[in-house]
C-alpha atoms as a PDB file:
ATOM      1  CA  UNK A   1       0.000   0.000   0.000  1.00  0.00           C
ATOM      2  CA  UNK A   2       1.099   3.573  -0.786  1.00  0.00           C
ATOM      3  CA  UNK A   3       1.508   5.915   2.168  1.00  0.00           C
ATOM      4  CA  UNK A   4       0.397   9.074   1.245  1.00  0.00           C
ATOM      5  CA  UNK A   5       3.813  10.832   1.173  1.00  0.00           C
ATOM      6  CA  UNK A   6       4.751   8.458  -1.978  1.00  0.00           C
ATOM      7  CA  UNK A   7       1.136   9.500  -3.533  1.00  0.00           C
ATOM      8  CA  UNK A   8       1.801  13.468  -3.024  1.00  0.00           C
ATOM      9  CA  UNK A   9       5.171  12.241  -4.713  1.00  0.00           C
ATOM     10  CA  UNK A  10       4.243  10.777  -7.293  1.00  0.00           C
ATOM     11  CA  UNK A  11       1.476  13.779  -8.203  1.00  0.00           C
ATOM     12  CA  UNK A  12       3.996  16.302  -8.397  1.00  0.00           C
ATOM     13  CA  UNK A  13       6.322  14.595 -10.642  1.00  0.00           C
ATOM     14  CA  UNK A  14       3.283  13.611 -12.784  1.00  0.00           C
ATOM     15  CA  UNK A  15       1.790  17.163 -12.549  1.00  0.00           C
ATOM     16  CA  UNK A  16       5.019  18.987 -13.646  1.00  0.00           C
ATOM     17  CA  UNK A  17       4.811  16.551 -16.699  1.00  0.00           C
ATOM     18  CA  UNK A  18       2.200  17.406 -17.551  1.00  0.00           C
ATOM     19  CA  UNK A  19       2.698  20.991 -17.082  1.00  0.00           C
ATOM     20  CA  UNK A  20       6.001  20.603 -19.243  1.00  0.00           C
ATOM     21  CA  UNK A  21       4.107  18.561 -22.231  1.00  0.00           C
ATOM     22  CA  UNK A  22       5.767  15.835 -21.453  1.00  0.00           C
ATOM     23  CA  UNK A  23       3.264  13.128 -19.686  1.00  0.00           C
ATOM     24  CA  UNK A  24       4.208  11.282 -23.161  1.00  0.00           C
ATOM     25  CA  UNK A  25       7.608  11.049 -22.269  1.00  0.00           C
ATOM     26  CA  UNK A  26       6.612   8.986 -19.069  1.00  0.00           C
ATOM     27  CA  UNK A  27       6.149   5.181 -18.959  1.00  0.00           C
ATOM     28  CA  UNK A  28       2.731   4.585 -19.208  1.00  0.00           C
ATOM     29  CA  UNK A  29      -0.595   4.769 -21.353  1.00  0.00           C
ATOM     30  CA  UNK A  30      -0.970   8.604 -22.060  1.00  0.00           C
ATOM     31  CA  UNK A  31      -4.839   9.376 -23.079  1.00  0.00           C
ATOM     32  CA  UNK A  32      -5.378  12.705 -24.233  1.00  0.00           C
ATOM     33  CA  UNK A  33      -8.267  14.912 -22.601  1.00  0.00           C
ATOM     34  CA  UNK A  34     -11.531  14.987 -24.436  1.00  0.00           C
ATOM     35  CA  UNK A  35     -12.071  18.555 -25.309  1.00  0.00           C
ATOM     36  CA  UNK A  36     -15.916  17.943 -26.268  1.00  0.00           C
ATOM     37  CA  UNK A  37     -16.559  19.190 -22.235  1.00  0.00           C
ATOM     38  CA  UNK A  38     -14.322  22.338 -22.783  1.00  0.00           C
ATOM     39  CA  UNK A  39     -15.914  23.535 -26.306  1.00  0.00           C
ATOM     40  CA  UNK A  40     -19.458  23.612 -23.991  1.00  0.00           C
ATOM     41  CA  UNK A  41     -17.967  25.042 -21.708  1.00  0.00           C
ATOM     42  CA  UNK A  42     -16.403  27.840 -24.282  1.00  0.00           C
ATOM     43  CA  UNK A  43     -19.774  28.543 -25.677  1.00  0.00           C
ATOM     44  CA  UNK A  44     -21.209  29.097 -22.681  1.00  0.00           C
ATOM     45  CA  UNK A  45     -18.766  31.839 -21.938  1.00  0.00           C
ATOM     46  CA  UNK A  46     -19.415  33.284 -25.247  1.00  0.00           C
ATOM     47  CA  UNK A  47     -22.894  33.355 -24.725  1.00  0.00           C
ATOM     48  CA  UNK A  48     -23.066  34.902 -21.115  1.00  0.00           C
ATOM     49  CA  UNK A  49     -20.332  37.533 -22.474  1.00  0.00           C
ATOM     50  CA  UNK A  50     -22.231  38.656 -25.278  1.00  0.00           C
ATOM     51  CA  UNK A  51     -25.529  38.783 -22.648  1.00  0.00           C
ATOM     52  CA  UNK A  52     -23.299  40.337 -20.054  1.00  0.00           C
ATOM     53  CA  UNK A  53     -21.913  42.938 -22.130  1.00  0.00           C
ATOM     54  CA  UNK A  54     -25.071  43.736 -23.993  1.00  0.00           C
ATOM     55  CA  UNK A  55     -26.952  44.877 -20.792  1.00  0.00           C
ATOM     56  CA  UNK A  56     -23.698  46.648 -19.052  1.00  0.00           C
ATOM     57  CA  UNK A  57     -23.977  48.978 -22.981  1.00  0.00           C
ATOM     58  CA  UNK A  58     -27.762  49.152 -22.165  1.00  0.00           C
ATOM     59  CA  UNK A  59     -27.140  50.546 -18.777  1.00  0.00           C
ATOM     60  CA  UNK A  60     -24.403  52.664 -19.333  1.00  0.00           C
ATOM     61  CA  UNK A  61     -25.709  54.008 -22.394  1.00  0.00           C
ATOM     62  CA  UNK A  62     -29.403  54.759 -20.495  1.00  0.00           C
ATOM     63  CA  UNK A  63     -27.092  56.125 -17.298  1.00  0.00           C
ATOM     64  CA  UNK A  64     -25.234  58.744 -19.522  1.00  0.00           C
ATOM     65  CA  UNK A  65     -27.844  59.809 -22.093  1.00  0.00           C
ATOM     66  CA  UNK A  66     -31.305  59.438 -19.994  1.00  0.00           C
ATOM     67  CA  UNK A  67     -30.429  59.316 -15.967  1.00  0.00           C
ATOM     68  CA  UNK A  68     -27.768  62.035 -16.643  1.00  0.00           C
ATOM     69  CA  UNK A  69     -30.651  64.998 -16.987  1.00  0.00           C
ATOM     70  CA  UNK A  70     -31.867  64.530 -14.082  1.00  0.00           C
ATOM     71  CA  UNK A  71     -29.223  63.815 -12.072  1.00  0.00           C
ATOM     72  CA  UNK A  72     -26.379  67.393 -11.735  1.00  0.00           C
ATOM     73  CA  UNK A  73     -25.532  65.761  -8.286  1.00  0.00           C
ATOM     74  CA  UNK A  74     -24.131  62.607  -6.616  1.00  0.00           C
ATOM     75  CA  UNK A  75     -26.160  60.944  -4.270  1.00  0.00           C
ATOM     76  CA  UNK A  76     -27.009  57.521  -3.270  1.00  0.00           C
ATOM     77  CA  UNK A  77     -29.029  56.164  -6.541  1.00  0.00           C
ATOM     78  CA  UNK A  78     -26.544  57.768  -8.805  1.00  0.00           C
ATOM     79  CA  UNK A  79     -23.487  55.839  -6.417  1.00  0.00           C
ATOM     80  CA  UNK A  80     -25.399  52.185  -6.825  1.00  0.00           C
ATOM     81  CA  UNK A  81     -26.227  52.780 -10.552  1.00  0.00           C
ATOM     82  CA  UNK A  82     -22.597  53.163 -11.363  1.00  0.00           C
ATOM     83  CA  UNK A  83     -21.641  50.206  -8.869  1.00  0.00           C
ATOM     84  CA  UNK A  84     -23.909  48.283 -10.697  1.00  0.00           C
ATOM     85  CA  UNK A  85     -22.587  49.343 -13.895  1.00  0.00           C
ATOM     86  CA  UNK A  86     -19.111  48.799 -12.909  1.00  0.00           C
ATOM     87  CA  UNK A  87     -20.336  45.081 -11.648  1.00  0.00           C
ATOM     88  CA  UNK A  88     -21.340  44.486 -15.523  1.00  0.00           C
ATOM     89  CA  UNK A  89     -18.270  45.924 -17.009  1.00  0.00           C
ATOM     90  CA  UNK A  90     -15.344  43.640 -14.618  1.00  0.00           C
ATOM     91  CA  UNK A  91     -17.935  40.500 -15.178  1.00  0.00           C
ATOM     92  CA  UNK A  92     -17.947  40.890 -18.571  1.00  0.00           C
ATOM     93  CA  UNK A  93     -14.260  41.344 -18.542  1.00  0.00           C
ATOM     94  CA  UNK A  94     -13.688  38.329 -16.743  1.00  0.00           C
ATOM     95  CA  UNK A  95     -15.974  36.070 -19.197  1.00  0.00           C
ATOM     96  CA  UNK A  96     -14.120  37.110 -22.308  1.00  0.00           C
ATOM     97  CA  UNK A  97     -10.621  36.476 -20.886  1.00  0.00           C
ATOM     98  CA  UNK A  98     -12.120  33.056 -19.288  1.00  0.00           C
ATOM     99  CA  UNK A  99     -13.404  32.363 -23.527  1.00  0.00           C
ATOM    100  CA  UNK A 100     -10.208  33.252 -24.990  1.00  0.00           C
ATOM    101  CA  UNK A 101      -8.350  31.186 -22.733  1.00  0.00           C
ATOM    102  CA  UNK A 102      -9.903  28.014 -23.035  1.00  0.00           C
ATOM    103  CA  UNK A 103      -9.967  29.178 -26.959  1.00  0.00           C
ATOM    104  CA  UNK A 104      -6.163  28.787 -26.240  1.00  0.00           C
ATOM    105  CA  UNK A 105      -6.286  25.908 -24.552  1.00  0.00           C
ATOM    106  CA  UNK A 106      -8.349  23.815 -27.381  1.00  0.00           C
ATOM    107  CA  UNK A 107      -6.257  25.580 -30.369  1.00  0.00           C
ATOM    108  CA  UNK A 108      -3.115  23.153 -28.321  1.00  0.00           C
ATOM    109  CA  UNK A 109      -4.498  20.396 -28.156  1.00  0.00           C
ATOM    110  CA  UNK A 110      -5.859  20.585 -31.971  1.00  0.00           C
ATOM    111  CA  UNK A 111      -2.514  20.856 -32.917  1.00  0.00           C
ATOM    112  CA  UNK A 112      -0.761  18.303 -31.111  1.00  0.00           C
ATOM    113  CA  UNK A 113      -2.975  16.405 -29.121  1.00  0.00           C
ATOM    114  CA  UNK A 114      -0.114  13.929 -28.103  1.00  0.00           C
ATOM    115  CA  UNK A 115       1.631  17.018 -25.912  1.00  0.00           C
ATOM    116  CA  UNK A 116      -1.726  18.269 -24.106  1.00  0.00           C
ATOM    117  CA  UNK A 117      -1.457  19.531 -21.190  1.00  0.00           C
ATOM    118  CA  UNK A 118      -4.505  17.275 -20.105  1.00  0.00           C
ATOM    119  CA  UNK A 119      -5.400  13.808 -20.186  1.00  0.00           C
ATOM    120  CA  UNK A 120      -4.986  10.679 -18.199  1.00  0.00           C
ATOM    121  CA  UNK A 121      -2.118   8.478 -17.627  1.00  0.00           C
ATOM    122  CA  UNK A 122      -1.642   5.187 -16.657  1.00  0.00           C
ATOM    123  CA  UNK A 123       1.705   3.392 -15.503  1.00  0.00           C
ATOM    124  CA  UNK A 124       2.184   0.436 -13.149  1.00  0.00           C
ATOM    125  CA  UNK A 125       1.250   2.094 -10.359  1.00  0.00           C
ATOM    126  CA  UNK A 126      -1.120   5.059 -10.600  1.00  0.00           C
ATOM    127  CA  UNK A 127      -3.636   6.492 -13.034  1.00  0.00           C
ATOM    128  CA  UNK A 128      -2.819   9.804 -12.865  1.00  0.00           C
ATOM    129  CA  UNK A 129      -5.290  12.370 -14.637  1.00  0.00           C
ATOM    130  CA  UNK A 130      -5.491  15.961 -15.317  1.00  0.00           C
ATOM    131  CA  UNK A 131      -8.275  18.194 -16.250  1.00  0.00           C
ATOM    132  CA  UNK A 132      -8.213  21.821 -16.565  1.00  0.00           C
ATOM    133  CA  UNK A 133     -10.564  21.950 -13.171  1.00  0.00           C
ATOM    134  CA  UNK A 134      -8.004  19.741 -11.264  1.00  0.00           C
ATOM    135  CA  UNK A 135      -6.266  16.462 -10.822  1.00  0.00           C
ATOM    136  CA  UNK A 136      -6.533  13.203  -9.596  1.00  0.00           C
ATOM    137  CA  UNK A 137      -4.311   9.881  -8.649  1.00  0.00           C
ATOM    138  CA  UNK A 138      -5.436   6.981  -7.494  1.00  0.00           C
ATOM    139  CA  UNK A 139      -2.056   4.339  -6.545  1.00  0.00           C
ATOM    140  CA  UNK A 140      -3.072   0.705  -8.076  1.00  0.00           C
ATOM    141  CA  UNK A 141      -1.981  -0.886  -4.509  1.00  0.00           C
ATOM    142  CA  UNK A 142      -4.641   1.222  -2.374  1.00  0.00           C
ATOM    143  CA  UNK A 143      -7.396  -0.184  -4.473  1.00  0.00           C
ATOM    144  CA  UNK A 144      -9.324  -2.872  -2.071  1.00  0.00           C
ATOM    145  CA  UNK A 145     -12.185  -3.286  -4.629  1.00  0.00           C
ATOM    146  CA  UNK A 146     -14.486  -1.827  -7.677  1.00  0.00           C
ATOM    147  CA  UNK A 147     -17.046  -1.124  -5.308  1.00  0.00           C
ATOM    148  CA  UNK A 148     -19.523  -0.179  -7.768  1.00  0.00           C
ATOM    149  CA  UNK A 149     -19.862  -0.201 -11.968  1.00  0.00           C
ATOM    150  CA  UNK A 150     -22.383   0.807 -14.776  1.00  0.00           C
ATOM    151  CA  UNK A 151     -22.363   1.422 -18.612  1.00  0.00           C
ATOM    152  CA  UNK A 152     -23.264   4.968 -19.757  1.00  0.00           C
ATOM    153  CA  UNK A 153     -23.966   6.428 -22.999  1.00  0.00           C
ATOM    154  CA  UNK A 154     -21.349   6.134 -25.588  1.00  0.00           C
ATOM    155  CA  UNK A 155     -19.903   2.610 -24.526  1.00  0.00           C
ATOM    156  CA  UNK A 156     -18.305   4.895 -21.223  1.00  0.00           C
ATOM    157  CA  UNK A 157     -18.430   2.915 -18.229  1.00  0.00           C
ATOM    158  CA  UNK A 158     -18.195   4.012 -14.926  1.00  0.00           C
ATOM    159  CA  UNK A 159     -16.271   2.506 -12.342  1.00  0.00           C
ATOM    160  CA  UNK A 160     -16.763   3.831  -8.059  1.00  0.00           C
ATOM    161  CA  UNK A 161     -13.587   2.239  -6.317  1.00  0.00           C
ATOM    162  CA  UNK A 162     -13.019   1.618  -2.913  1.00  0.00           C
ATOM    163  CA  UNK A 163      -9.587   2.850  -1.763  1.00  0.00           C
ATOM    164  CA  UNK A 164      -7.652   2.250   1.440  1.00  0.00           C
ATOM    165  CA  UNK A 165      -5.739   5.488   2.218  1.00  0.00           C
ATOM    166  CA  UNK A 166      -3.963   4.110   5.612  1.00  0.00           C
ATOM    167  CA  UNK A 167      -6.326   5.726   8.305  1.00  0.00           C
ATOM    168  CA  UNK A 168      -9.342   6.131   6.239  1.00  0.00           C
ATOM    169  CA  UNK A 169     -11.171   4.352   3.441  1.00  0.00           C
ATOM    170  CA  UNK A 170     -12.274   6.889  -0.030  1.00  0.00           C
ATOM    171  CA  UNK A 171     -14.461   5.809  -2.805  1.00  0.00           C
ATOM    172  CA  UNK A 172     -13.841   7.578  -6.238  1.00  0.00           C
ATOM    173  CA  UNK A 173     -15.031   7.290  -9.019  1.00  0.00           C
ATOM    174  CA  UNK A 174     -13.668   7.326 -13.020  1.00  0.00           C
ATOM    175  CA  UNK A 175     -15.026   7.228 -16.399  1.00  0.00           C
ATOM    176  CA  UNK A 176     -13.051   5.607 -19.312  1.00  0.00           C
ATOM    177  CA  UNK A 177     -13.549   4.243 -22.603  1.00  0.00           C
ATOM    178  CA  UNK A 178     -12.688   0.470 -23.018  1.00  0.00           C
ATOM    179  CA  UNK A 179     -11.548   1.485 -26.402  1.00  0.00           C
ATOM    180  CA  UNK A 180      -8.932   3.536 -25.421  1.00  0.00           C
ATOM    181  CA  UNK A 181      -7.880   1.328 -22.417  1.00  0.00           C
ATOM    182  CA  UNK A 182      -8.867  -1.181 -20.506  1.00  0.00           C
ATOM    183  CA  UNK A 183      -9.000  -0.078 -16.602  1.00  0.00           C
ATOM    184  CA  UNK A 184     -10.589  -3.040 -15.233  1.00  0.00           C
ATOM    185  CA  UNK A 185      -8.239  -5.389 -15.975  1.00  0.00           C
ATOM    186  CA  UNK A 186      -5.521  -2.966 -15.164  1.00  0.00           C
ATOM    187  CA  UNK A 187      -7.266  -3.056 -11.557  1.00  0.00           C
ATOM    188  CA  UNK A 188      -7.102  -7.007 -11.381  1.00  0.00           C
ATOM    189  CA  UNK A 189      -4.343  -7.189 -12.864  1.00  0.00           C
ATOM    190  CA  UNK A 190      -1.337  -8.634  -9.985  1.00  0.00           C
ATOM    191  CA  UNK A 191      -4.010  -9.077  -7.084  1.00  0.00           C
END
């Protein structure tokens, strides 16, 4: 069994290779990230961007123009209207660097999709993967069982394992492709 010093180990050399492009360069099965989850996740920025920035123009514009008559003099209205405002302009801001980046992000991995940054590998030991959100590694030996599995749409199946951490038992849970590799026999595989 893994103690949990060798797992934190083990992460960081697998999460600098990654961060180097170079998880291919490791012994293992490298499978790169599925980018379908991203390109959602890209339109939705795109879409609450353009909604974002389309009612901070509407506000502003109706601010300056039409509340502007009536109002020569600051005073508490005027102060929230322009908080408001201001609250449209940095969140609309924020959305449009959030879509270009993940625009950068799946430009990568079109190009080389064997040196992504994200993706899932699989040595001996660990599965190791890496997603934009965060990362997970799960050492082969703390596996006690496959506690729980079921087939989901698009031949993915879904496997809940039960891990044994040294002072506490986890269950986690992964989704794979048989296609791409074969996880449960990896599991009882040397047990």
């Amino acid at each position: 069994m893994k103690t949990e010093k060798e797992i934190q180990l083990a992460a960081s050399a697998f999460s600098s290779a990654f961060d180097n492009n170079q998880a291919t360069t490791l012994e293992g099965t490298f499978i790169p990230y599925q980018y379908a989850y991203l390109y959602k996740k890209q339109q939705f920025y795109l879409g609450a961007s353009v909604l974002i920035g389309v009612l901070f123009c509407y506000l502003a514009y109706h601010a300056w123009y039409t509340d502007a008559v009536y109002y020569w003099h600051i005073d508490g209205p005027v102060v929230t209207g322009i908080t408001i405002i201001a609250l449209f302009l940095v969140t609309f801001l924020f959305l449009v660097r959030q879509y270009f980046q993940i625009g950068l992000y799946i430009n990568d991995a079109l190009k080389n999709p064997r040196q992504s940054r994200y993706g899932t590998l699989i040595t001996k030991e660990y599965y190791f993967e890496n997603n934009p959100r965060e990362f997970h590694i799960i050492p082969k030996e703390n596996i006690v069982r496959i506690d729980h599995e079921e087939k989901r749409k698009n031949q993915e199946i879904y496997l809940e394992l039960l891990l044994d951490m040294g002072n506490r038992y986890e269950l986690r849970g992964i989704t794979y492709h048989p296609t791409d590799f074969d996880l449960k026999t990896w599991i009882e595989q040397d047990k």
